[in-house]
N, C-alpha and C. Protein backbone atom coordinates (compact mmCIF):
# COMPACT_ATOMS: atom_id res chain seq x y z
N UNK A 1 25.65 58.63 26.02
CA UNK A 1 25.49 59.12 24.66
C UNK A 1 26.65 60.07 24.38
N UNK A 2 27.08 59.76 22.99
CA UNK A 2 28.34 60.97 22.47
C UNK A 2 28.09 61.53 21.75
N UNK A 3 28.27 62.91 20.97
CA UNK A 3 28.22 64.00 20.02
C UNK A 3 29.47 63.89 19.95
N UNK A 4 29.84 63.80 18.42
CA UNK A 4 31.05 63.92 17.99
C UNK A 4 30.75 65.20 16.95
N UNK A 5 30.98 66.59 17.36
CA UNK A 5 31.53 67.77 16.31
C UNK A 5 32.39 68.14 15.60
N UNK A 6 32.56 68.87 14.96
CA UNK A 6 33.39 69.07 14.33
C UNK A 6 33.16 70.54 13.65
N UNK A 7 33.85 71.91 13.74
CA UNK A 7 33.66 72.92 13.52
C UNK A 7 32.44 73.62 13.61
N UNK A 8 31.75 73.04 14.92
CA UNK A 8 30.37 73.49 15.33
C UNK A 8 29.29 72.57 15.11
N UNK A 9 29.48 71.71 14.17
CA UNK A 9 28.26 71.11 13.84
C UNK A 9 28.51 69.75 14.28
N UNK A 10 27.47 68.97 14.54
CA UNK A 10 27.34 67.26 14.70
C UNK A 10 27.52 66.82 13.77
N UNK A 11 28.25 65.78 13.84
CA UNK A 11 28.69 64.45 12.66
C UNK A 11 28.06 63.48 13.26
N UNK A 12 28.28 63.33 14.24
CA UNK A 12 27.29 62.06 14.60
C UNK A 12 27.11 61.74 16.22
N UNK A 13 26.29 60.72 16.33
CA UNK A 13 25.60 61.11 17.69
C UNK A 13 25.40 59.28 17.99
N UNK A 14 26.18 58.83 18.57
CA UNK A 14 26.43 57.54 19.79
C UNK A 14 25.21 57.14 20.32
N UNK A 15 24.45 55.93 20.40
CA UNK A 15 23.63 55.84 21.92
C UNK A 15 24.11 54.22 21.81
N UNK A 16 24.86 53.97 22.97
CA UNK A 16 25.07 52.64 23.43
C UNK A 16 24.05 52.20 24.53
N UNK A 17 24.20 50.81 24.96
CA UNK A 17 23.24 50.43 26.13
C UNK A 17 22.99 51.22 27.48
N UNK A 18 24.41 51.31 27.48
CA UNK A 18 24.34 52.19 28.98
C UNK A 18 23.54 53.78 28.74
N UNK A 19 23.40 53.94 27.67
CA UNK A 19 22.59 55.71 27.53
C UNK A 19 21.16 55.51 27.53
N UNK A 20 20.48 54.19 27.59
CA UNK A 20 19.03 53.67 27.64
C UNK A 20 18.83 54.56 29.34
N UNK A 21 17.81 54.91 29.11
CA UNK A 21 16.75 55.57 29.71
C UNK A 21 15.17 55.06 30.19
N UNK A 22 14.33 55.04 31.19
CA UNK A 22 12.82 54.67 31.00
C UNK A 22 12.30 55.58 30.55
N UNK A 23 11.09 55.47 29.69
CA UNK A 23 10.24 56.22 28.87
C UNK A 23 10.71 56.62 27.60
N UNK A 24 10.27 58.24 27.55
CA UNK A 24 10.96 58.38 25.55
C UNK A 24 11.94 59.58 25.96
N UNK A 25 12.84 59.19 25.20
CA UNK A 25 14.01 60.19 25.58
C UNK A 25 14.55 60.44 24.05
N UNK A 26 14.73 61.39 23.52
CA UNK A 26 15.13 62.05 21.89
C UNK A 26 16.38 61.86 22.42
N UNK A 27 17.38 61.17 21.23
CA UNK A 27 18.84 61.16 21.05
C UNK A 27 18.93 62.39 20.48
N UNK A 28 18.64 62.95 19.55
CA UNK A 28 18.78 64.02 18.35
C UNK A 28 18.35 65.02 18.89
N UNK A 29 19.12 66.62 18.98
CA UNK A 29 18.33 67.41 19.67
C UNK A 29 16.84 68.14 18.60
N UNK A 30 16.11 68.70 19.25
CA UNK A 30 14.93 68.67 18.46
C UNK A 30 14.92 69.81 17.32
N UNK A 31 16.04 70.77 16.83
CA UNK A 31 16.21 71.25 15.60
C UNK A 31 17.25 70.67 14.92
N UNK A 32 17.19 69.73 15.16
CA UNK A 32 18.18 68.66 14.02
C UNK A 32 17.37 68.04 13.17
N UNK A 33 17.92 68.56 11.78
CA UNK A 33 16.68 67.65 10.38
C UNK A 33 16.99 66.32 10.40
N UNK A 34 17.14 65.29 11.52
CA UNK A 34 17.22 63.96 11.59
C UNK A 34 15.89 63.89 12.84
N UNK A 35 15.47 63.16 13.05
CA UNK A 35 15.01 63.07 14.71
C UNK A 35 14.89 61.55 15.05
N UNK A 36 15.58 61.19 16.00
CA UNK A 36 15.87 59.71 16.60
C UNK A 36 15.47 60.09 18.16
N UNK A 37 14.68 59.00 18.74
CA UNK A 37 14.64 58.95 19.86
C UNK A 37 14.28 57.65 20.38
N UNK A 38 14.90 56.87 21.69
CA UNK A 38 14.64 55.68 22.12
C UNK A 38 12.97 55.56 23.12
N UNK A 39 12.73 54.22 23.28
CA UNK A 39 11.31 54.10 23.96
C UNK A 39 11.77 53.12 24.64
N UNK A 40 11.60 52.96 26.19
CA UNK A 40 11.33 52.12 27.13
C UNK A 40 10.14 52.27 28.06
N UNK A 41 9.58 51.25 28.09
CA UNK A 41 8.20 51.07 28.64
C UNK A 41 8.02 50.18 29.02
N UNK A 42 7.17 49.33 30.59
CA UNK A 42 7.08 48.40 30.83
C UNK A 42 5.43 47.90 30.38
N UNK A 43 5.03 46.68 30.46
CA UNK A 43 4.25 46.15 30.14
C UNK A 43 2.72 46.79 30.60
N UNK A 44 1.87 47.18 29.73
CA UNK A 44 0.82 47.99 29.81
C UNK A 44 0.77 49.32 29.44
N UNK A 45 2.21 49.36 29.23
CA UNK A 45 1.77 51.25 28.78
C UNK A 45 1.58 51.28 27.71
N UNK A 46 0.56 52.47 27.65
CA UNK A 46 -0.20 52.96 26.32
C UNK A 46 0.42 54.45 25.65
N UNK A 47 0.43 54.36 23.91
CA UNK A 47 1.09 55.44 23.91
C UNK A 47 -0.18 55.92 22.90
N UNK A 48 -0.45 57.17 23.03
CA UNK A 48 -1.39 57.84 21.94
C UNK A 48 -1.73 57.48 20.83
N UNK A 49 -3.23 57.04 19.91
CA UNK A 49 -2.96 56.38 18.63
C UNK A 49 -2.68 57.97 17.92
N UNK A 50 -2.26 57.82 16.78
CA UNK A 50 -2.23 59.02 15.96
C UNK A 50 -1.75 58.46 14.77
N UNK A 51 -2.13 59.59 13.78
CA UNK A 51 -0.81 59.82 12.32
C UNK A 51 -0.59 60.99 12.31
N UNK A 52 0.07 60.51 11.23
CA UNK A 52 1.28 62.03 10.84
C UNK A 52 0.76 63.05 9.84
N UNK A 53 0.47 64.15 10.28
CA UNK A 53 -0.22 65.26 9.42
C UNK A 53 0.62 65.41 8.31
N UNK A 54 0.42 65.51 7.30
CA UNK A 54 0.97 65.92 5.94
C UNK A 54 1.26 68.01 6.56
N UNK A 55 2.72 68.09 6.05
CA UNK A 55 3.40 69.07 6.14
C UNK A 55 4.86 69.34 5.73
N UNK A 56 4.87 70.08 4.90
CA UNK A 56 5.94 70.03 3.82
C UNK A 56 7.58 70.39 4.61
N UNK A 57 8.44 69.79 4.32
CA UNK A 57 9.89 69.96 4.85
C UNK A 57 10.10 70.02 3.98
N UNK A 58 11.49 70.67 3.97
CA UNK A 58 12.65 71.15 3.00
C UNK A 58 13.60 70.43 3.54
N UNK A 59 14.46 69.26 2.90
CA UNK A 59 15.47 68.72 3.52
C UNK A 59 16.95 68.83 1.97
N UNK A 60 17.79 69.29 2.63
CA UNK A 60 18.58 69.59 1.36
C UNK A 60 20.03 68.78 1.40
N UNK A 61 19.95 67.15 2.26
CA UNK A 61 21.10 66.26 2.11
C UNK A 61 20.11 65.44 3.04
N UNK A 62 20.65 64.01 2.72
CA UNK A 62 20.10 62.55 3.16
C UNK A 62 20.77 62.63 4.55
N UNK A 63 20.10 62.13 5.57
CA UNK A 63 20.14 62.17 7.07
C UNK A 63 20.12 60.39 7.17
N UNK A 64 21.09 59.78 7.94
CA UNK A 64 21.34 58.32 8.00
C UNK A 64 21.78 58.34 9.61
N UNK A 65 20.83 56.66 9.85
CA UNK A 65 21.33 56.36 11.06
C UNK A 65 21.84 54.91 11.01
N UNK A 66 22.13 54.01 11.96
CA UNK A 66 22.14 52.83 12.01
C UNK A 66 22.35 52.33 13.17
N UNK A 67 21.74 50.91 13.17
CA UNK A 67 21.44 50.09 14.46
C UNK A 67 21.80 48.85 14.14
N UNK A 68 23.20 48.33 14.88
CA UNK A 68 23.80 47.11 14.99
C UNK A 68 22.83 46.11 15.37
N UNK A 69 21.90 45.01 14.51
CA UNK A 69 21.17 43.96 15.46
C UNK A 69 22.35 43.21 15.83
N UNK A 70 23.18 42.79 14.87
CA UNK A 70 23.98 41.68 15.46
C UNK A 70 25.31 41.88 14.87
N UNK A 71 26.61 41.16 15.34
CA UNK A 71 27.54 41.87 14.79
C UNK A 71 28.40 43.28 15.13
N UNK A 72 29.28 43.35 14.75
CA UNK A 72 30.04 44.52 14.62
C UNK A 72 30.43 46.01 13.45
N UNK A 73 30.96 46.31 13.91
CA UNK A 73 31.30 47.47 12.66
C UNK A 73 31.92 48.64 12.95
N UNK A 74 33.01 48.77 12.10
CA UNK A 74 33.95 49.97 12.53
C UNK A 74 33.47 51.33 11.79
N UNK A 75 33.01 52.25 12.62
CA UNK A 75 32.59 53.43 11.32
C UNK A 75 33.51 54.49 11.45
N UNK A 76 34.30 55.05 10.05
CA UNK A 76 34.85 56.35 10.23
C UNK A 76 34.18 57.51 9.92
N UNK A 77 34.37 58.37 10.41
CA UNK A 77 33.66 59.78 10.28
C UNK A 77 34.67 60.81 9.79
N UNK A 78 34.13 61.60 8.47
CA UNK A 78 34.51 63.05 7.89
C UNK A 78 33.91 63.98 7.96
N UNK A 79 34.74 64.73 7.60
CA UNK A 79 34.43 65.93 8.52
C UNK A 79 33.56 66.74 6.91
N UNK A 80 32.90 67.96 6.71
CA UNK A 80 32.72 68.33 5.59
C UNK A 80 33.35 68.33 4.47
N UNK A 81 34.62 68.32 4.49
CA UNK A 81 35.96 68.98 3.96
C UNK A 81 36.70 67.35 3.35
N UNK A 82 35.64 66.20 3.92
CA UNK A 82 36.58 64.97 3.84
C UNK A 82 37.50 64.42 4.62
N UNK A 83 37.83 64.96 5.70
CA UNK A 83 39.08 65.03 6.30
C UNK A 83 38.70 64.12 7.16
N UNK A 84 39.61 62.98 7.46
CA UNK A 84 39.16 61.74 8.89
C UNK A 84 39.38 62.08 9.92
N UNK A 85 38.61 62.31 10.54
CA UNK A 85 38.21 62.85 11.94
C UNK A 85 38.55 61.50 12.90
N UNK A 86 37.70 60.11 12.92
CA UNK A 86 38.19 59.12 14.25
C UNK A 86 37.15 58.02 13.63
N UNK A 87 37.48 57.13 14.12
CA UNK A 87 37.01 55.83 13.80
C UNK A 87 36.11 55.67 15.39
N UNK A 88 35.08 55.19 15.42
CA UNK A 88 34.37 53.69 16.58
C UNK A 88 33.83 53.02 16.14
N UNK A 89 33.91 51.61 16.95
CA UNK A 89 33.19 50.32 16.39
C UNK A 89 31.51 50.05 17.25
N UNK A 90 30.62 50.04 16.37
CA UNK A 90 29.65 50.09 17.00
C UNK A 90 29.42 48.11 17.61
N UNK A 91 28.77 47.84 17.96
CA UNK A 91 28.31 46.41 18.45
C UNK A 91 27.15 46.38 18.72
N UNK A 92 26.59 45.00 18.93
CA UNK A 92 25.27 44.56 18.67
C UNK A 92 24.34 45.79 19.92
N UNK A 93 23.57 46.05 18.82
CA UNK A 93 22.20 46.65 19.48
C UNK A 93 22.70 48.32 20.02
N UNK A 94 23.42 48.67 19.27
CA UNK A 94 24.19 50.31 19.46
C UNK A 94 23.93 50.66 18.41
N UNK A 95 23.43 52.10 18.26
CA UNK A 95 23.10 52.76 17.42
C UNK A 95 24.00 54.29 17.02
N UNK A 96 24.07 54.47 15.82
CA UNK A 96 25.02 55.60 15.08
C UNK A 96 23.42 56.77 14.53
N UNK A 97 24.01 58.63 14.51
CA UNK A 97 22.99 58.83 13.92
C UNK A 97 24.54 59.57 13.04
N UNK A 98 23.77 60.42 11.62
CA UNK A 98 24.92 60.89 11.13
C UNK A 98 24.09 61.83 10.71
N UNK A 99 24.59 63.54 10.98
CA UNK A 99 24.07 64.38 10.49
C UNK A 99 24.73 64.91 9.17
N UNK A 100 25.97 65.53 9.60
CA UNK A 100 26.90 66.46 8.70
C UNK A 100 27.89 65.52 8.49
N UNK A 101 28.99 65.84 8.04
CA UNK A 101 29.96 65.56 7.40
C UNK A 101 30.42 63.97 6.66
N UNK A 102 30.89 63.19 6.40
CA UNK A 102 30.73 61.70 6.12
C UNK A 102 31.27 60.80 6.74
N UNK A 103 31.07 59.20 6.27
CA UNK A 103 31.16 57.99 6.82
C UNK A 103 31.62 56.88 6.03
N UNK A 104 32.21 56.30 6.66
CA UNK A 104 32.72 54.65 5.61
C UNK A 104 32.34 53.58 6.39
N UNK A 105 31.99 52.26 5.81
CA UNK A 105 32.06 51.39 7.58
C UNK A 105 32.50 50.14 7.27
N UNK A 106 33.63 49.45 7.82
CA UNK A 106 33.69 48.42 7.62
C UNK A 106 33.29 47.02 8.74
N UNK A 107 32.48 45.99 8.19
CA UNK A 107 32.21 44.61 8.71
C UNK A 107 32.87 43.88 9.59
N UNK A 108 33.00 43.77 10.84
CA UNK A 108 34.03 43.16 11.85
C UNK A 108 33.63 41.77 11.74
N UNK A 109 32.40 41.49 11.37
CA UNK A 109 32.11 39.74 11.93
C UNK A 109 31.30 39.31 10.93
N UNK A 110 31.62 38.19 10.78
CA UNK A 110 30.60 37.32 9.33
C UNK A 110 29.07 37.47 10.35
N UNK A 111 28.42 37.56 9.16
CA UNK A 111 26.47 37.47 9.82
C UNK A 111 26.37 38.59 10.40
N UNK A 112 26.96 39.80 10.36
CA UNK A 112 26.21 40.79 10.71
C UNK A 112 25.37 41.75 10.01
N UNK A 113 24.43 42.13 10.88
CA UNK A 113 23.08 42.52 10.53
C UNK A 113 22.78 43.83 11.27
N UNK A 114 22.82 45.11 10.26
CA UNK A 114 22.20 46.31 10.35
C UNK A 114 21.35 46.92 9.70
N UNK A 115 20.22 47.74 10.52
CA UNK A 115 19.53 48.69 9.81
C UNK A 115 19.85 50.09 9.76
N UNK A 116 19.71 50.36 8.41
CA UNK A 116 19.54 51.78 8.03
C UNK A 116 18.67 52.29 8.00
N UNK A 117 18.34 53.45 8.64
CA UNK A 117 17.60 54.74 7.96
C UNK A 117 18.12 55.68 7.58
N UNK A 118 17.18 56.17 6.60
CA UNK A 118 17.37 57.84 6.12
C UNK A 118 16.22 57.78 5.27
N UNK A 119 16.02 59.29 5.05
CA UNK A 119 14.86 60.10 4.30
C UNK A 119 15.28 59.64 3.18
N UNK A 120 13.95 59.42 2.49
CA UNK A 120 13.51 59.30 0.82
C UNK A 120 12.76 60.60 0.15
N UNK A 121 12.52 60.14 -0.87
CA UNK A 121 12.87 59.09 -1.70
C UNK A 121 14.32 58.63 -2.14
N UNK A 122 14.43 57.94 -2.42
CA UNK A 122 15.60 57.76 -2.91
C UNK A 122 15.45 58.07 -4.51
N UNK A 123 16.37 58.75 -5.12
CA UNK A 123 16.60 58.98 -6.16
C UNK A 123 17.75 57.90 -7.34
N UNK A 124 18.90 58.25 -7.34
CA UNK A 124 19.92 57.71 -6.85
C UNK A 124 21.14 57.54 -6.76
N UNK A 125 21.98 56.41 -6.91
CA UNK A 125 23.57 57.14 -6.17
C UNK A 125 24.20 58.32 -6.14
N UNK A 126 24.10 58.50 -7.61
CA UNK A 126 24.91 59.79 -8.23
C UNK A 126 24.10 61.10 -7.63
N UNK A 127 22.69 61.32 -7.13
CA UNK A 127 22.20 62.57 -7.14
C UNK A 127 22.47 62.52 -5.28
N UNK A 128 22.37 61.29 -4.62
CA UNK A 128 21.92 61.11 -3.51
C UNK A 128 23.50 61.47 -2.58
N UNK A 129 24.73 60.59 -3.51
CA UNK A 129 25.96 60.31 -2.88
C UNK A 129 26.78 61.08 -3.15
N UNK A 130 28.56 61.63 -2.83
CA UNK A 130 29.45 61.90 -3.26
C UNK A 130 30.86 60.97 -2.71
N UNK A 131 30.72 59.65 -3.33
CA UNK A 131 32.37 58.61 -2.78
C UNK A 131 33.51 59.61 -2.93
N UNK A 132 34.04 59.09 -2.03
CA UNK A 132 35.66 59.50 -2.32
C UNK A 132 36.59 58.60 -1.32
């Protein structure tokens, strides 16, 4: 797993195959307003039923991750300020988290297929985004 910073803070946070772990292991450390964490388990394990208690957060910018199913993708990372910090190409089944600063990404291979997350609602572009 990589942390890529930048003037103290995380921009973004790597987990390739080789950073897989058994059991549950948090990518994101646990006061980060994102929280990602992987699950490996072999056949029979049980994990607690539950839901999620209603409890109010304050989140004051959209938190995004993504997970290569198939395919490639080159992502660049900025820094707060805009400034291009470094490019990596993620590949199938590697995952990006992005806290602070921004991102662009371009498509390496026809048919590829990623998911996004991030917190909602979505509002939209204009309140949610700033391009440049």
């Amino acid at each position: 797993m990589r942390k890529i910073t930048h003037d103290g803070i995380i921009i973004s946070i790597i987990y390739r195959d080789e950073d897989w772990k058994k059991g549950l292991n948090f990518i994101t450390p646990e006061d980060l307003f994102i929280q990602v964490g992987s699950w490996w388990y072999d056949k029979g394990e049980t994990l607690d039923r539950h839901t999620h208690n209603e409890f109010e957060r304050v989140s004051m910018r959209t938190q995004e991750s993504v997970y290569v199913r198939k395919g490639s993708m080159r992502v660049t990372l900025y820094s707060e300020r805009r400034e291009a910090l470094e490019d990596f190409d993620l590949h199938e089944g590697e995952l990006a988290v992005f806290a602070y600063g921004g991102h662009g990404y371009e498509i390496l291979e026809d048919d590829t297929q990623v998911i996004e997350t991030k917190n909602g609602p979505f509002i939209d572009v204009a309140t949610d985004k700033t391009k440049f």
